[in-house]
C-alpha atoms as a PDB file:
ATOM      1  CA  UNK A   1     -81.539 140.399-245.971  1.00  0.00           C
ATOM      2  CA  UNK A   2     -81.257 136.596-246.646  1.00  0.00           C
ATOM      3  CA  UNK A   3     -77.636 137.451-248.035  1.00  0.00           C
ATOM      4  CA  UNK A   4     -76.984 139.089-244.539  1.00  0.00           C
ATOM      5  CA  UNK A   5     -78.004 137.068-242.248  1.00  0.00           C
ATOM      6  CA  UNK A   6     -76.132 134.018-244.305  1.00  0.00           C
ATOM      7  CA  UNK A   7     -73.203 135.856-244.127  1.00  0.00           C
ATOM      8  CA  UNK A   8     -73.240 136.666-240.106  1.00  0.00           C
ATOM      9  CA  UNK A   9     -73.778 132.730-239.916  1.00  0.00           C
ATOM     10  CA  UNK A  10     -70.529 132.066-241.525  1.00  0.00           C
ATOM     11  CA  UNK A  11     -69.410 134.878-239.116  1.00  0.00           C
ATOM     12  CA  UNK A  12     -70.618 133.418-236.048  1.00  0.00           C
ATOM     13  CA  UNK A  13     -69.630 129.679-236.850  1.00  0.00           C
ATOM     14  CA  UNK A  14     -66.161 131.197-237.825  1.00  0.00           C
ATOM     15  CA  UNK A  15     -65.770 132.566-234.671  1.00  0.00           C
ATOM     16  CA  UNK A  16     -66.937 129.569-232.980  1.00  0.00           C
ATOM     17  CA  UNK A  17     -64.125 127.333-234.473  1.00  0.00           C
ATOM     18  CA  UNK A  18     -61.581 129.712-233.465  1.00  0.00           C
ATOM     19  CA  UNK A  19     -62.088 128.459-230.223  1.00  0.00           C
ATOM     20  CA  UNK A  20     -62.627 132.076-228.769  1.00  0.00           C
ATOM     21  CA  UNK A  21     -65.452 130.778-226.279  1.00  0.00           C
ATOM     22  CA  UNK A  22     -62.124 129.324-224.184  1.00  0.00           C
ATOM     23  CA  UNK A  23     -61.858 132.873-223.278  1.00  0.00           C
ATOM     24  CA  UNK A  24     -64.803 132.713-221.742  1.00  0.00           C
ATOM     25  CA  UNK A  25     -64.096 129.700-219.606  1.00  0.00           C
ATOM     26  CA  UNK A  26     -60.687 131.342-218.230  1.00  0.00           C
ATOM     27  CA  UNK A  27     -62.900 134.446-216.828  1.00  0.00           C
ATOM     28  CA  UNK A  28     -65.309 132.179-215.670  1.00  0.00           C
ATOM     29  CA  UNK A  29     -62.353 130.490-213.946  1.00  0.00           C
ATOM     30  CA  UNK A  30     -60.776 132.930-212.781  1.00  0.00           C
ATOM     31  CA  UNK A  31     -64.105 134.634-211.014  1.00  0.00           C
ATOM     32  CA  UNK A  32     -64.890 132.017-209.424  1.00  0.00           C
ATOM     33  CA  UNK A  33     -61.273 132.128-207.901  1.00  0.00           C
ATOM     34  CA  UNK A  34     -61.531 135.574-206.794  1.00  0.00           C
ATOM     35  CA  UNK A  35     -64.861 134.897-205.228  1.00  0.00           C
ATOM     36  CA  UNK A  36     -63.223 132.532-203.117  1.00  0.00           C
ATOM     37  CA  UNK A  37     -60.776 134.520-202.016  1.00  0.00           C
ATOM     38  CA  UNK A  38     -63.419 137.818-201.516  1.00  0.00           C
ATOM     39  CA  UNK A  39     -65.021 135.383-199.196  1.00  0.00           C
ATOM     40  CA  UNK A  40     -62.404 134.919-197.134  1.00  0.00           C
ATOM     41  CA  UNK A  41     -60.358 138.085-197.397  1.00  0.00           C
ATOM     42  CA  UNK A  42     -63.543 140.901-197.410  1.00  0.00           C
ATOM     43  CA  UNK A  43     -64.947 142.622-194.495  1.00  0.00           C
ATOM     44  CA  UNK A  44     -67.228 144.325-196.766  1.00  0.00           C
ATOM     45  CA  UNK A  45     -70.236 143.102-198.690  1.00  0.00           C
ATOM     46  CA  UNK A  46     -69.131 140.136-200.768  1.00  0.00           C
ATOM     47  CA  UNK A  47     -71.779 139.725-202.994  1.00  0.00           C
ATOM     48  CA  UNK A  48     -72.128 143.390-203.427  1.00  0.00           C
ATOM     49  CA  UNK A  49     -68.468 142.830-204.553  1.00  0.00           C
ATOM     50  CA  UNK A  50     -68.813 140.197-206.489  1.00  0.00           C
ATOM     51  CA  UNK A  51     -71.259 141.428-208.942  1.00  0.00           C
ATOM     52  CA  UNK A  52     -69.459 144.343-209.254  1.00  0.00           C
ATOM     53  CA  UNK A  53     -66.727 141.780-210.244  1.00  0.00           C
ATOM     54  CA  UNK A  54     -68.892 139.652-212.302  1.00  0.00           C
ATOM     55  CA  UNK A  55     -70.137 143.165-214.154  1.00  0.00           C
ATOM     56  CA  UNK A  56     -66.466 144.187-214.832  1.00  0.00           C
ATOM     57  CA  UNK A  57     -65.655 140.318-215.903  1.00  0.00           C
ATOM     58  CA  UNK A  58     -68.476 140.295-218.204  1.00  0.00           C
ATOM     59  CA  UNK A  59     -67.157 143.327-219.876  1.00  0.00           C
ATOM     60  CA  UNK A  60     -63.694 142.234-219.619  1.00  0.00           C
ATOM     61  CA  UNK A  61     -64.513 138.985-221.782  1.00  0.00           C
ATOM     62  CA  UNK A  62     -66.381 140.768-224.196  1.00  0.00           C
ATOM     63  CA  UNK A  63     -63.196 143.281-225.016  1.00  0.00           C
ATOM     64  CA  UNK A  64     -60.992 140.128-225.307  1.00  0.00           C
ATOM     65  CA  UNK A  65     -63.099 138.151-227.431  1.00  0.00           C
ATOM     66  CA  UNK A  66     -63.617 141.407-229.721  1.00  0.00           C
ATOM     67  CA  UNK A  67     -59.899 142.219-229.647  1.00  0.00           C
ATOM     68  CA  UNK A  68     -59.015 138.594-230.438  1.00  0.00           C
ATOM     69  CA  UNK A  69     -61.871 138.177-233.359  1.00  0.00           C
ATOM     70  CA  UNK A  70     -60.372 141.008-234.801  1.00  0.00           C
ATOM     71  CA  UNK A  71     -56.668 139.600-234.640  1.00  0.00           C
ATOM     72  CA  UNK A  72     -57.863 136.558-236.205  1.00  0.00           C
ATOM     73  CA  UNK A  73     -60.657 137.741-238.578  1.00  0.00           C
ATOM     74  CA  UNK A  74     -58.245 139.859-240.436  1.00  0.00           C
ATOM     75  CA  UNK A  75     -55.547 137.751-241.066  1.00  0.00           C
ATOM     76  CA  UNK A  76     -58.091 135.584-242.477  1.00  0.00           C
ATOM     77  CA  UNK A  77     -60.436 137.979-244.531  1.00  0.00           C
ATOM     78  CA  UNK A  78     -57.802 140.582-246.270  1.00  0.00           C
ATOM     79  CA  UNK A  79     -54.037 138.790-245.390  1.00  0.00           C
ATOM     80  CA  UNK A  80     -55.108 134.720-247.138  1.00  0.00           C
ATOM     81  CA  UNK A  81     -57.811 137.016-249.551  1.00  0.00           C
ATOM     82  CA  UNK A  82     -60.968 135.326-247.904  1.00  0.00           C
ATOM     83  CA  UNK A  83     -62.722 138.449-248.560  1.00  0.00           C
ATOM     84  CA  UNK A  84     -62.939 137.298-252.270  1.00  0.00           C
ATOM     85  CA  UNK A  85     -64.553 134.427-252.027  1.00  0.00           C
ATOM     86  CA  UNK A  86     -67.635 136.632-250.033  1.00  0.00           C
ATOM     87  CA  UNK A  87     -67.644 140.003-252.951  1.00  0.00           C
ATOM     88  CA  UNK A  88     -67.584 136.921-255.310  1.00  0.00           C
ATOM     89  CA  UNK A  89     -71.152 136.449-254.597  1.00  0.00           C
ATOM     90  CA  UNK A  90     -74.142 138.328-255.122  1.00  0.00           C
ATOM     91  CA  UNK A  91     -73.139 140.226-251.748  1.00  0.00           C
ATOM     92  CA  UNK A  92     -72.365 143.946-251.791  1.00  0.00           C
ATOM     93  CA  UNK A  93     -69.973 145.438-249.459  1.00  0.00           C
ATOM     94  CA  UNK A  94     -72.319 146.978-247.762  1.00  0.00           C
ATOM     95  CA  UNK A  95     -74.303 143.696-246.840  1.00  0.00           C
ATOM     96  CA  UNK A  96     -70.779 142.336-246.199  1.00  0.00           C
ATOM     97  CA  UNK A  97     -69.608 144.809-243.198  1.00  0.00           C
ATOM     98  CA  UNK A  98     -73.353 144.428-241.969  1.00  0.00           C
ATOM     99  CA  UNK A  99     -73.548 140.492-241.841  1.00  0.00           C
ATOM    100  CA  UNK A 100     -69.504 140.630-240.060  1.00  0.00           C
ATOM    101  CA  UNK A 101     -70.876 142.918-238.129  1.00  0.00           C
ATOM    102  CA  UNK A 102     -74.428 140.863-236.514  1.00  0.00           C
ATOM    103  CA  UNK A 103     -72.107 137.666-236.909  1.00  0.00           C
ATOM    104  CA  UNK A 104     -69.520 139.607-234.314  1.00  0.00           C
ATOM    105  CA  UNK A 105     -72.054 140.425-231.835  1.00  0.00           C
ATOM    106  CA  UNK A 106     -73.892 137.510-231.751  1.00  0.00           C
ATOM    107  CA  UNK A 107     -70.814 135.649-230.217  1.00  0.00           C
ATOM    108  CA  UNK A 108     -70.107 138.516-228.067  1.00  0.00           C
ATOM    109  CA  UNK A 109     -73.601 138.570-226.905  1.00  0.00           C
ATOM    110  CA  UNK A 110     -72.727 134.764-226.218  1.00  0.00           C
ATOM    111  CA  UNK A 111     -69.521 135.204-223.700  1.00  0.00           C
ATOM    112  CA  UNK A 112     -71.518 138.375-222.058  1.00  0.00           C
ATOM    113  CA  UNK A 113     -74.605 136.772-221.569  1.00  0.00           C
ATOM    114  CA  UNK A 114     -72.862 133.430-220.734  1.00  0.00           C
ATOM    115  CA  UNK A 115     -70.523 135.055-217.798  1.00  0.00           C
ATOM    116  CA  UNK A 116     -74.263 136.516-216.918  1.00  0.00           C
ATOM    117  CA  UNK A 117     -75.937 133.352-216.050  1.00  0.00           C
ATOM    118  CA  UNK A 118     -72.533 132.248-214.304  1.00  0.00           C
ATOM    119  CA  UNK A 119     -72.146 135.502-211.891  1.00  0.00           C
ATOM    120  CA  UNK A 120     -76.312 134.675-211.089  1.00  0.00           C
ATOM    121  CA  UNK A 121     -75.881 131.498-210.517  1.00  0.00           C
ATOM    122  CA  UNK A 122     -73.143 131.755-208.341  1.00  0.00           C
ATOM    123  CA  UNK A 123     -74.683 134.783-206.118  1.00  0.00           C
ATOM    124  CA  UNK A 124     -78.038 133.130-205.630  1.00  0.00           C
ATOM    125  CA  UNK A 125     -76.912 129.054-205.476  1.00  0.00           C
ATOM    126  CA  UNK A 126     -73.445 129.838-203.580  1.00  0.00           C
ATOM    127  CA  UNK A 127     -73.923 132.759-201.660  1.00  0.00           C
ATOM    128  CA  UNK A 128     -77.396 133.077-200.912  1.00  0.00           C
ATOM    129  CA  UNK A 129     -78.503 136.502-201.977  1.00  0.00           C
ATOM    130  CA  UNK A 130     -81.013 137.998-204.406  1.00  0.00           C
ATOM    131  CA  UNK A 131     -80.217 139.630-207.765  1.00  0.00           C
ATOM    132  CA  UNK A 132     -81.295 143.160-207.968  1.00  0.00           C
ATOM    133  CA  UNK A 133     -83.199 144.383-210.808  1.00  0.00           C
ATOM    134  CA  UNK A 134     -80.826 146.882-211.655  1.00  0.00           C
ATOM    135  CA  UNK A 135     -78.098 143.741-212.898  1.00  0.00           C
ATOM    136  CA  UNK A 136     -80.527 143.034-215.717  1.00  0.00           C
ATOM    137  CA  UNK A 137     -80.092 146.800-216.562  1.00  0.00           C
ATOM    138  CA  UNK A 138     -76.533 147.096-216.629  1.00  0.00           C
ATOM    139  CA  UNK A 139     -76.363 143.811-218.569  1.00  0.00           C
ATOM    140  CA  UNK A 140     -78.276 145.535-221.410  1.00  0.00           C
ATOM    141  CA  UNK A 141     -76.678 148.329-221.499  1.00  0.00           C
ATOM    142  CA  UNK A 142     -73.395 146.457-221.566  1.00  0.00           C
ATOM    143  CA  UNK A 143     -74.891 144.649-224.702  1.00  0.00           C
ATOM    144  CA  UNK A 144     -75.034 147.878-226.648  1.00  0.00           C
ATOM    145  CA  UNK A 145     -71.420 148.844-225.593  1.00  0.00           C
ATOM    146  CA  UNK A 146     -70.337 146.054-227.099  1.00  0.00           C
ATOM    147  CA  UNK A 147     -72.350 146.719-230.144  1.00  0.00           C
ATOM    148  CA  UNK A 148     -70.906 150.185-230.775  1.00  0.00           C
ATOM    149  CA  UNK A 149     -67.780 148.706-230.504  1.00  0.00           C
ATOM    150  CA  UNK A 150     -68.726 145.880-232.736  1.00  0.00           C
ATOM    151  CA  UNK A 151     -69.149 148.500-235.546  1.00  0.00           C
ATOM    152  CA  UNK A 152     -66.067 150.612-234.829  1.00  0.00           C
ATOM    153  CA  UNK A 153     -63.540 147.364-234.607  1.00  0.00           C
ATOM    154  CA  UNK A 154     -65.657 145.947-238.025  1.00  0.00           C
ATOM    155  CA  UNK A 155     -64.899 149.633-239.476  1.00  0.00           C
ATOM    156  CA  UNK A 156     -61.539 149.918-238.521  1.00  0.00           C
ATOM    157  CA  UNK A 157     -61.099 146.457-240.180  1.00  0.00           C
ATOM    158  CA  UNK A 158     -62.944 147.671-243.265  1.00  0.00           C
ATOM    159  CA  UNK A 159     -60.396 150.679-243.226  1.00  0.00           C
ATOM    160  CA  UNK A 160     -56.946 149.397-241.840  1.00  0.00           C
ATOM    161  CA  UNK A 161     -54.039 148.005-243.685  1.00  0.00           C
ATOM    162  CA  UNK A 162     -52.858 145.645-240.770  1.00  0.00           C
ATOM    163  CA  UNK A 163     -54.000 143.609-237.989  1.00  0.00           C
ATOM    164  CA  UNK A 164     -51.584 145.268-235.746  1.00  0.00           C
ATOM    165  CA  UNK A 165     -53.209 148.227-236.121  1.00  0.00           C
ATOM    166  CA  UNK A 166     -56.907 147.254-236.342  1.00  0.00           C
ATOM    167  CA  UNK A 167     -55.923 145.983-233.286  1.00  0.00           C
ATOM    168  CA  UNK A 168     -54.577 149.010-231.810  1.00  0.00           C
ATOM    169  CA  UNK A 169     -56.969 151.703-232.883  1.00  0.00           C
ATOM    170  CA  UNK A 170     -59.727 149.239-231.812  1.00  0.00           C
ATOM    171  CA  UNK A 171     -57.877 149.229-228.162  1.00  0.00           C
ATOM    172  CA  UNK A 172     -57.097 152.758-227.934  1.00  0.00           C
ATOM    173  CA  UNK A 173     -60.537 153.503-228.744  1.00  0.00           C
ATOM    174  CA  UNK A 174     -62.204 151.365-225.951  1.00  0.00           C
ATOM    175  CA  UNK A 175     -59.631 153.149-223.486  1.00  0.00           C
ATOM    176  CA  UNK A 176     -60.234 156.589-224.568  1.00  0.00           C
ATOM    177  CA  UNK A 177     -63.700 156.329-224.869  1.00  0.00           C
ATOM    178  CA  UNK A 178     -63.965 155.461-220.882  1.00  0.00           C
ATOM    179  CA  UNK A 179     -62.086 158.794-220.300  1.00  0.00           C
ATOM    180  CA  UNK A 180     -64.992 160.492-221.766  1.00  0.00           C
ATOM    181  CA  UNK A 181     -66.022 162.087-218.468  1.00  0.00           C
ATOM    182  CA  UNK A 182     -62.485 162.979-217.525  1.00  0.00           C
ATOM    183  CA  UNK A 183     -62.791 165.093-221.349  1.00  0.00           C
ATOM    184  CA  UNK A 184     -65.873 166.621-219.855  1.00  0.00           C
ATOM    185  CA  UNK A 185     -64.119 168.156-217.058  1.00  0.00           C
ATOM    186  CA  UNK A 186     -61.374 169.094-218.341  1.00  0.00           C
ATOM    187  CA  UNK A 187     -63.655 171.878-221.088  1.00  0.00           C
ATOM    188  CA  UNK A 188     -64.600 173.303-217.825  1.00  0.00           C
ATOM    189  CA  UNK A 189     -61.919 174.219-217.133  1.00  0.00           C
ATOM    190  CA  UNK A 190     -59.955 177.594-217.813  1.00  0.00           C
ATOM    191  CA  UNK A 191     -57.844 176.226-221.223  1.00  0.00           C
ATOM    192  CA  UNK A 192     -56.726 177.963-224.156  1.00  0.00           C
ATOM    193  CA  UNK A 193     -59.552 178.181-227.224  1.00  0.00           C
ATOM    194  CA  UNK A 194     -57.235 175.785-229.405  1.00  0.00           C
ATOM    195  CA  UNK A 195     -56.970 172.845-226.462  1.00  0.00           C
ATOM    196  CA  UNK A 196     -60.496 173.097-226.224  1.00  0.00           C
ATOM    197  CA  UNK A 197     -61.349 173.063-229.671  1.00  0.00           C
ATOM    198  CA  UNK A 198     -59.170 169.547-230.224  1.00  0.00           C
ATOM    199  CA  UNK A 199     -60.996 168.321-226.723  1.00  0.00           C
ATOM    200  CA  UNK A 200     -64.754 168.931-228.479  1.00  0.00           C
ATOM    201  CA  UNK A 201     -63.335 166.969-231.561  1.00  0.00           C
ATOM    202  CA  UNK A 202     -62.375 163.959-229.359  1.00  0.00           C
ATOM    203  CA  UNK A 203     -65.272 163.935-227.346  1.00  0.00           C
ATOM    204  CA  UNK A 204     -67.299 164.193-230.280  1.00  0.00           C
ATOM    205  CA  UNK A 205     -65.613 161.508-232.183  1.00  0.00           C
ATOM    206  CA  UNK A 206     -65.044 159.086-229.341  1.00  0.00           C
ATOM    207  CA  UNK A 207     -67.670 156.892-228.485  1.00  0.00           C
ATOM    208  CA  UNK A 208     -69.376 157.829-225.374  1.00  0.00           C
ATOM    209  CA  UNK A 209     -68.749 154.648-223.607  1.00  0.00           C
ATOM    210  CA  UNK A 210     -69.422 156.147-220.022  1.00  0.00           C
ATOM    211  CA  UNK A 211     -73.003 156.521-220.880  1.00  0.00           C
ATOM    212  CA  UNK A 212     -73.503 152.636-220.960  1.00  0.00           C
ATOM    213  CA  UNK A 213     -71.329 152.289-217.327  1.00  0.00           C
ATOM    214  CA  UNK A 214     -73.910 151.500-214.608  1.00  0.00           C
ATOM    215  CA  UNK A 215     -72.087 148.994-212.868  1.00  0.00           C
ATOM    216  CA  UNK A 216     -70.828 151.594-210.785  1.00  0.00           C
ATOM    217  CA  UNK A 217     -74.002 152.815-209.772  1.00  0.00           C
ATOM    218  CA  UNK A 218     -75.812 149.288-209.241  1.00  0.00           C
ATOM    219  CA  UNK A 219     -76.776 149.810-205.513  1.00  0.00           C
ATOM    220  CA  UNK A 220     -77.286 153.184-205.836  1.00  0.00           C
ATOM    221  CA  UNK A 221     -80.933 154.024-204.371  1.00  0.00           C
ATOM    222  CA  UNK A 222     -81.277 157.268-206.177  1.00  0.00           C
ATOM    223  CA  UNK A 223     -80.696 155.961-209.717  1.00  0.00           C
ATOM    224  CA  UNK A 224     -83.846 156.365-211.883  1.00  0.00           C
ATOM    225  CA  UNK A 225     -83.968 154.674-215.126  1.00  0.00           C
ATOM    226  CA  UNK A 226     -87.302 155.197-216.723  1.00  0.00           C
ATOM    227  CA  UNK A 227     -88.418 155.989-220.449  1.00  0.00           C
ATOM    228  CA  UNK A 228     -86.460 158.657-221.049  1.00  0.00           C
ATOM    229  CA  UNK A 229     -83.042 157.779-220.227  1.00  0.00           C
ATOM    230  CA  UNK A 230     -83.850 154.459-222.125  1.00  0.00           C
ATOM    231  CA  UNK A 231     -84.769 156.683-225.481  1.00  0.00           C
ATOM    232  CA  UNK A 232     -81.252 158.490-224.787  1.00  0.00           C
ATOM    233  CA  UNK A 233     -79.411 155.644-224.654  1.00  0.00           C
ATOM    234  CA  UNK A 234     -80.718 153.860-227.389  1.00  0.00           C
ATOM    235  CA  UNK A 235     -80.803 156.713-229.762  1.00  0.00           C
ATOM    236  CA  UNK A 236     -77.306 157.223-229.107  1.00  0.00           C
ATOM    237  CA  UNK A 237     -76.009 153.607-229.596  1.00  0.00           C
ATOM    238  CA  UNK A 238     -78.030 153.231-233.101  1.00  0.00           C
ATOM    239  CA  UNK A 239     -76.904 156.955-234.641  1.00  0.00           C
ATOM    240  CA  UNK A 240     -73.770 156.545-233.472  1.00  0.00           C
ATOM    241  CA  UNK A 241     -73.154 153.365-235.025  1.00  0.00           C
ATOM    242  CA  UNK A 242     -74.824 153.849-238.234  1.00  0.00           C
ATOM    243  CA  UNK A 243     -72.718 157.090-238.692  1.00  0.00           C
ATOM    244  CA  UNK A 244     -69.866 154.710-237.964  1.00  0.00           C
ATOM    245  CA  UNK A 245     -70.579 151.909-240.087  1.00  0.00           C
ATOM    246  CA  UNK A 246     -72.011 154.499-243.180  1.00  0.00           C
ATOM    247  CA  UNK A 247     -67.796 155.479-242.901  1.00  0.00           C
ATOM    248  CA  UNK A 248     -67.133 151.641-243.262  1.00  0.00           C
ATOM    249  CA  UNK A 249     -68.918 151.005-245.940  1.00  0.00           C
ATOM    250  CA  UNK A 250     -67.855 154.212-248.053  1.00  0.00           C
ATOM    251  CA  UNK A 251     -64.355 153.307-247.143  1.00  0.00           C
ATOM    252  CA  UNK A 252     -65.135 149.297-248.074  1.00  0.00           C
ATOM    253  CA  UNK A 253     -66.663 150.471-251.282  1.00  0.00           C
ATOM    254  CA  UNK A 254     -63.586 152.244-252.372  1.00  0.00           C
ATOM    255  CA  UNK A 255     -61.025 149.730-251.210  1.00  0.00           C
ATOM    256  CA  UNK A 256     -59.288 147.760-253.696  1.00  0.00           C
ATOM    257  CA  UNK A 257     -58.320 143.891-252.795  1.00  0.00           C
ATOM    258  CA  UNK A 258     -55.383 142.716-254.415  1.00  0.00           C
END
């Protein structure tokens, strides 16, 4: 474990240098710029719409910066052979995806959570209103989105032959896996046994990132989130991603680095 946590250190400063966090400061930028302009423009709620904005924002950032680490992670680790100088050590490649993985997240966690204290600050010092409970919620459950995706961009990375494409499967993913309801209808519907068939596959494979969505149901009064849905959600996010990263590491173990 001491291997693992010094490698998601390395991770986490690595990230750091790469000055990813200035993605953070251009979405903090730019919502404060559209809460400006909701102020003046809306007839509606503004703060109601501006932590829905601040919700989608926070999520927003935490793509990019996962997108971008990505980008720049792998032209690091297998392009310039950094990846050597790790598997050198007494590290196995499993404790290797694992530490990339924590070291990921942590910084993620640290543009999510960041945009966080920015959207409360800026509802409760600048426009007066109250923070419901339910914000704390979603922000948690945003958290584990991000750390599903954590392991699928991490396996993809473990897996893929090119940035481009870690890249693109990572993004493709993210999209698809919001269309997860849309999947749901659609196997209601009347369709022929073999459309079906590849729509179970893809809903099955997909991540199931409308589960972790509550920002769309923030004020809604008959929301109930007690024990239960809690044990769903979390069950889900930790299976899913240890089935996920158990196909990283088989894949890692049989990769050869040349």
């Amino acid at each position: 474990m001491r291997r693992v946590l010094s490698l998601t250190s390395f991770t986490f400063r690595e990230l750091i240098r790469s000055n990813l966090l200035f993605v953070w400061l251009i979405f903090v930028i730019v919502l404060c710029g559209l809460a400006f302009l909701l102020s003046i423009l809306s007839f509606g709620s503004v703060l109601q719409i501006f932590m829905d904005l601040g919700l989608t924002g926070m999520e927003m950032a935490g793509l990019l910066v996962l997108l971008l680490g990505l980008a720049v992670t792998y032209n690091t680790e297998m392009d310039q052979k950094a990846v050597f100088l790790h598997l050198a050590k007494p590290l196995t490649r499993g404790e290797y995806l694992l530490g990339r993985i924590l070291g990921f997240f942590l910084v993620i966690s640290l543009v999510v959570l960041g945009m966080g204290l920015v959207v409360m600050g800026l509802v409760v010092f600048v426009g007066g209103g109250t923070i419901p409970a339910m914000f704390f919620n979603c922000v948690v459950f945003l958290l584990l989105e991000m750390f599903v995706l954590t392991v699928v961009g991490m396996t993809y990375q473990a897996i893929g032959t090119s940035m481009v494409g870690v890249v693109l499967y990572s993004f493709f993913t993210i999209f698809l896996g919001h269309l997860t309801g849309e999947v749901e209808w659609l196997l209601t519907q009347e369709l022929s046994h073999w459309v079906k068939d590849i729509l179970k596959t893809v809903y099955y494979i997909l991540p199931n990132l409308e589960a972790f969505n509550l920002k769309d149901r923030l004020y809604d009064p008959n929301l109930v989130l007690g024990w239960a849905q809690w044990q769903d959600i979390l069950l889900y996010t930790f299976s899913y991603s240890f089935v996920v990263f158990l196909i990283g590491w088989i894949n890692l173990e049989k990769k050869e680095f040349r």
